[in-house]
C-alpha atoms as a PDB file:
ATOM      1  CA  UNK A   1     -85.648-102.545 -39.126  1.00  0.00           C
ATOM      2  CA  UNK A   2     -81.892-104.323 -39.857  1.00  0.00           C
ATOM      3  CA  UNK A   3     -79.823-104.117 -37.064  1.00  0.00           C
ATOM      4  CA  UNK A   4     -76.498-102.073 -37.891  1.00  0.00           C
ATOM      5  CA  UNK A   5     -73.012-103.931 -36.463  1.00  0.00           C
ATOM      6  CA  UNK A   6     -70.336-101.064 -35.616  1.00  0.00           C
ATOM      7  CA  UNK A   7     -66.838-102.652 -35.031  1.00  0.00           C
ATOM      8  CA  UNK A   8     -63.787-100.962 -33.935  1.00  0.00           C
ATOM      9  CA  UNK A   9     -61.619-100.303 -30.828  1.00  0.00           C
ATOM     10  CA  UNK A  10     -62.470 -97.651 -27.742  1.00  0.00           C
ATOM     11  CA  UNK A  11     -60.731 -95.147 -26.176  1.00  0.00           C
ATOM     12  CA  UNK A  12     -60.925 -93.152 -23.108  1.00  0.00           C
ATOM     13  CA  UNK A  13     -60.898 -89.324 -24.787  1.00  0.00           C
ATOM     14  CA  UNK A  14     -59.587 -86.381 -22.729  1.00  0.00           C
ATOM     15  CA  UNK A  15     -60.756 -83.240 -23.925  1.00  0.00           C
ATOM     16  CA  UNK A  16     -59.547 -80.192 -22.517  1.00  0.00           C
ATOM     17  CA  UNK A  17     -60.705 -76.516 -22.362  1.00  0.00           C
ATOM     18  CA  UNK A  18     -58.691 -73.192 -22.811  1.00  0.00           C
ATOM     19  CA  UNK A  19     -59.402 -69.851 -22.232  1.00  0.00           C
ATOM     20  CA  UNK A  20     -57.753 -68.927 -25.986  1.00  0.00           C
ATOM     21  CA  UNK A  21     -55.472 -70.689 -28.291  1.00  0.00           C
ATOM     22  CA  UNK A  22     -51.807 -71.063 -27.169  1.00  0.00           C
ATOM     23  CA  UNK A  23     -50.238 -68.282 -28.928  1.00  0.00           C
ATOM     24  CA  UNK A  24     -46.551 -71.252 -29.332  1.00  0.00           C
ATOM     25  CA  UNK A  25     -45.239 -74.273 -27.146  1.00  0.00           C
ATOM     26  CA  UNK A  26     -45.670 -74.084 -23.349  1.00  0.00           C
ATOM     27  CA  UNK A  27     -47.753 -75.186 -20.537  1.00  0.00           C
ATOM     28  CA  UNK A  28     -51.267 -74.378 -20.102  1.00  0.00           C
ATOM     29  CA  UNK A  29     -53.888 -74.663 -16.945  1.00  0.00           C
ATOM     30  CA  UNK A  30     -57.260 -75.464 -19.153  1.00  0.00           C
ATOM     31  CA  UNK A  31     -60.120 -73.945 -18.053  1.00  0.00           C
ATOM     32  CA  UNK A  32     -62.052 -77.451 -18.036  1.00  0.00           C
ATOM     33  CA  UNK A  33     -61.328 -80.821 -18.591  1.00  0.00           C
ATOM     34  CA  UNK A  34     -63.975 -83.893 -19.549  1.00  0.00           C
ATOM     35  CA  UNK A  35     -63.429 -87.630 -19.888  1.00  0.00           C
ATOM     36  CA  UNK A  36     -66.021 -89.651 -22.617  1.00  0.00           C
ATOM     37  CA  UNK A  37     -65.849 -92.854 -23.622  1.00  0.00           C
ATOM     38  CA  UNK A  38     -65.016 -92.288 -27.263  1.00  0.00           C
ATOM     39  CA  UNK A  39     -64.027 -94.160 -31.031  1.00  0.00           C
ATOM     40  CA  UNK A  40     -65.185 -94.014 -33.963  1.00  0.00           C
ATOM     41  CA  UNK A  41     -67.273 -96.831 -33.877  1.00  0.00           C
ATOM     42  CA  UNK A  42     -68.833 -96.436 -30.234  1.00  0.00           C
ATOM     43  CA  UNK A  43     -69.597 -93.092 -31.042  1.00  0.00           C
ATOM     44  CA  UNK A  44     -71.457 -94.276 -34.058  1.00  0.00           C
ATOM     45  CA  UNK A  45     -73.255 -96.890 -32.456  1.00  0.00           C
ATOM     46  CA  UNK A  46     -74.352 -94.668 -29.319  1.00  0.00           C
ATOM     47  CA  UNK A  47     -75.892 -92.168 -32.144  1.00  0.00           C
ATOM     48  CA  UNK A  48     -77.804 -94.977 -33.779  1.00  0.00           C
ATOM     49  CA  UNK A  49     -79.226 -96.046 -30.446  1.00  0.00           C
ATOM     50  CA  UNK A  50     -80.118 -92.170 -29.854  1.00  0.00           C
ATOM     51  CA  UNK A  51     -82.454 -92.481 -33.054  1.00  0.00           C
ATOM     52  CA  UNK A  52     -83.937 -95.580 -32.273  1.00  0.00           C
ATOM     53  CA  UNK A  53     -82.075 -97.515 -34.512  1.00  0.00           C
ATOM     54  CA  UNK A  54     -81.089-101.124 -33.444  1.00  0.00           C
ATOM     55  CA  UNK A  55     -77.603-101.501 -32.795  1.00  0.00           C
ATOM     56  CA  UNK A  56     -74.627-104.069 -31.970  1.00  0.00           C
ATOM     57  CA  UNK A  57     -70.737-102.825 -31.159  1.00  0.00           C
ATOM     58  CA  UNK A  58     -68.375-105.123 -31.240  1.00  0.00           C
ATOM     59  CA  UNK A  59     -64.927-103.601 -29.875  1.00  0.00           C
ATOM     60  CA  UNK A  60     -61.909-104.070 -27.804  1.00  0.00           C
ATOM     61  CA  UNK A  61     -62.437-102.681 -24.271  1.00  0.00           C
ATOM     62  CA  UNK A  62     -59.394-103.511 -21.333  1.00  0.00           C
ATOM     63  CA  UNK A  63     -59.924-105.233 -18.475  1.00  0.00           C
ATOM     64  CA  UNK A  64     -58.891-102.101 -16.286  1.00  0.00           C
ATOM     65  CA  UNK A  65     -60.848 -99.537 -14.367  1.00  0.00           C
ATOM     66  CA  UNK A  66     -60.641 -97.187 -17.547  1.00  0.00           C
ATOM     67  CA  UNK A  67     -62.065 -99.968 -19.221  1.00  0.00           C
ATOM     68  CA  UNK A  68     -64.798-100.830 -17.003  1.00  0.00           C
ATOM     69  CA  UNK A  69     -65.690 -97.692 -17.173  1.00  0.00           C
ATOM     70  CA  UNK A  70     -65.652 -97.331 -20.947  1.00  0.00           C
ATOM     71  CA  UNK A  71     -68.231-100.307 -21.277  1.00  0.00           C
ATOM     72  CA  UNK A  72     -70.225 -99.016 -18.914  1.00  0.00           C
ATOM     73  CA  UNK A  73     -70.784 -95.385 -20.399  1.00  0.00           C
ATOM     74  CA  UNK A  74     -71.429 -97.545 -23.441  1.00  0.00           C
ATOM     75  CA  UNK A  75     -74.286 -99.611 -21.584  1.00  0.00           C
ATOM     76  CA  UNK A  76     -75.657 -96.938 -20.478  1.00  0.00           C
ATOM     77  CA  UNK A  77     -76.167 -95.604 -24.374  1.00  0.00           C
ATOM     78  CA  UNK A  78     -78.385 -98.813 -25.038  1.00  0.00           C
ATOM     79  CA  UNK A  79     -75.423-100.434 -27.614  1.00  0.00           C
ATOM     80  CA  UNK A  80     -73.806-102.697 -26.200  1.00  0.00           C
ATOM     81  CA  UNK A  81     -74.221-106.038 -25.826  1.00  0.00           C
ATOM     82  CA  UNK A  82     -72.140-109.372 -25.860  1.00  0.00           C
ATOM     83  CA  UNK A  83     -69.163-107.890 -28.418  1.00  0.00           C
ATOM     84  CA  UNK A  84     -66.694-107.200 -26.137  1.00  0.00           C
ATOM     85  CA  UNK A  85     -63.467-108.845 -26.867  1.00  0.00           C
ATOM     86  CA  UNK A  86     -59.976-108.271 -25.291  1.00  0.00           C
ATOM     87  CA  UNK A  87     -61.079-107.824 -22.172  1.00  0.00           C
ATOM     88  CA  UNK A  88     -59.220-110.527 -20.232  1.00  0.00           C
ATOM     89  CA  UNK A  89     -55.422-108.879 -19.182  1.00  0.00           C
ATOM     90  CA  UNK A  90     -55.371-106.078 -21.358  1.00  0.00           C
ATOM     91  CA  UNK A  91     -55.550-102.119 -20.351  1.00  0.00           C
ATOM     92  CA  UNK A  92     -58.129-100.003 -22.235  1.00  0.00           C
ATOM     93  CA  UNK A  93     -56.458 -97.247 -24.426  1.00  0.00           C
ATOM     94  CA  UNK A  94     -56.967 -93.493 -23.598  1.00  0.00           C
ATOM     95  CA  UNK A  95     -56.293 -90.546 -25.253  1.00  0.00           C
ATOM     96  CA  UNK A  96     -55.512 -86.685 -24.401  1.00  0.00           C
END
């Protein structure tokens, strides 16, 4: 089987729960709230690995906490490898 390459940048996602859909502008208390490593590229690499397909990301990660954390998530998939780049003094992007 080839091995697929998925290259792009990763975020830190955010995703928050509500009771029911703002009804305009305001603040809201969600009812939940869940960080995942996320981008369109790690999340198509981590769902390759899930179906046993062989997989390489390549993809800019900081070298921050959020970062560390990001590549880590990512091991954990079975995706990663070598292809980090950007690490050295650069924050990892996040997103709400």
């Amino acid at each position: 089987m080839p091995r697929i390459l998925c290259v792009g940048a990763l975020t830190l996602d955010t995703i928050f729960q509500l009771e029911q859909l703002p009804p305009g502008p305001g603040k809201f208390i969600p009812a939940q709230a869940v960080e995942v490593a996320a981008g369109m590229a790690s999340s198509a690499a981590a769902s390759i690995a899930r179906l046993g397909g062989e997989v390489s990301l390549w993809a800019s990660a900081g070298q921050d906490a959020v970062g560390d954390r990001i590549v880590a998530e990512l091991a954990a998939e079975d995706c990663c490898d070598e292809g980090w780049a950007g690490r050295a003094g650069r924050n990892a992007a996040g997103s709400l």
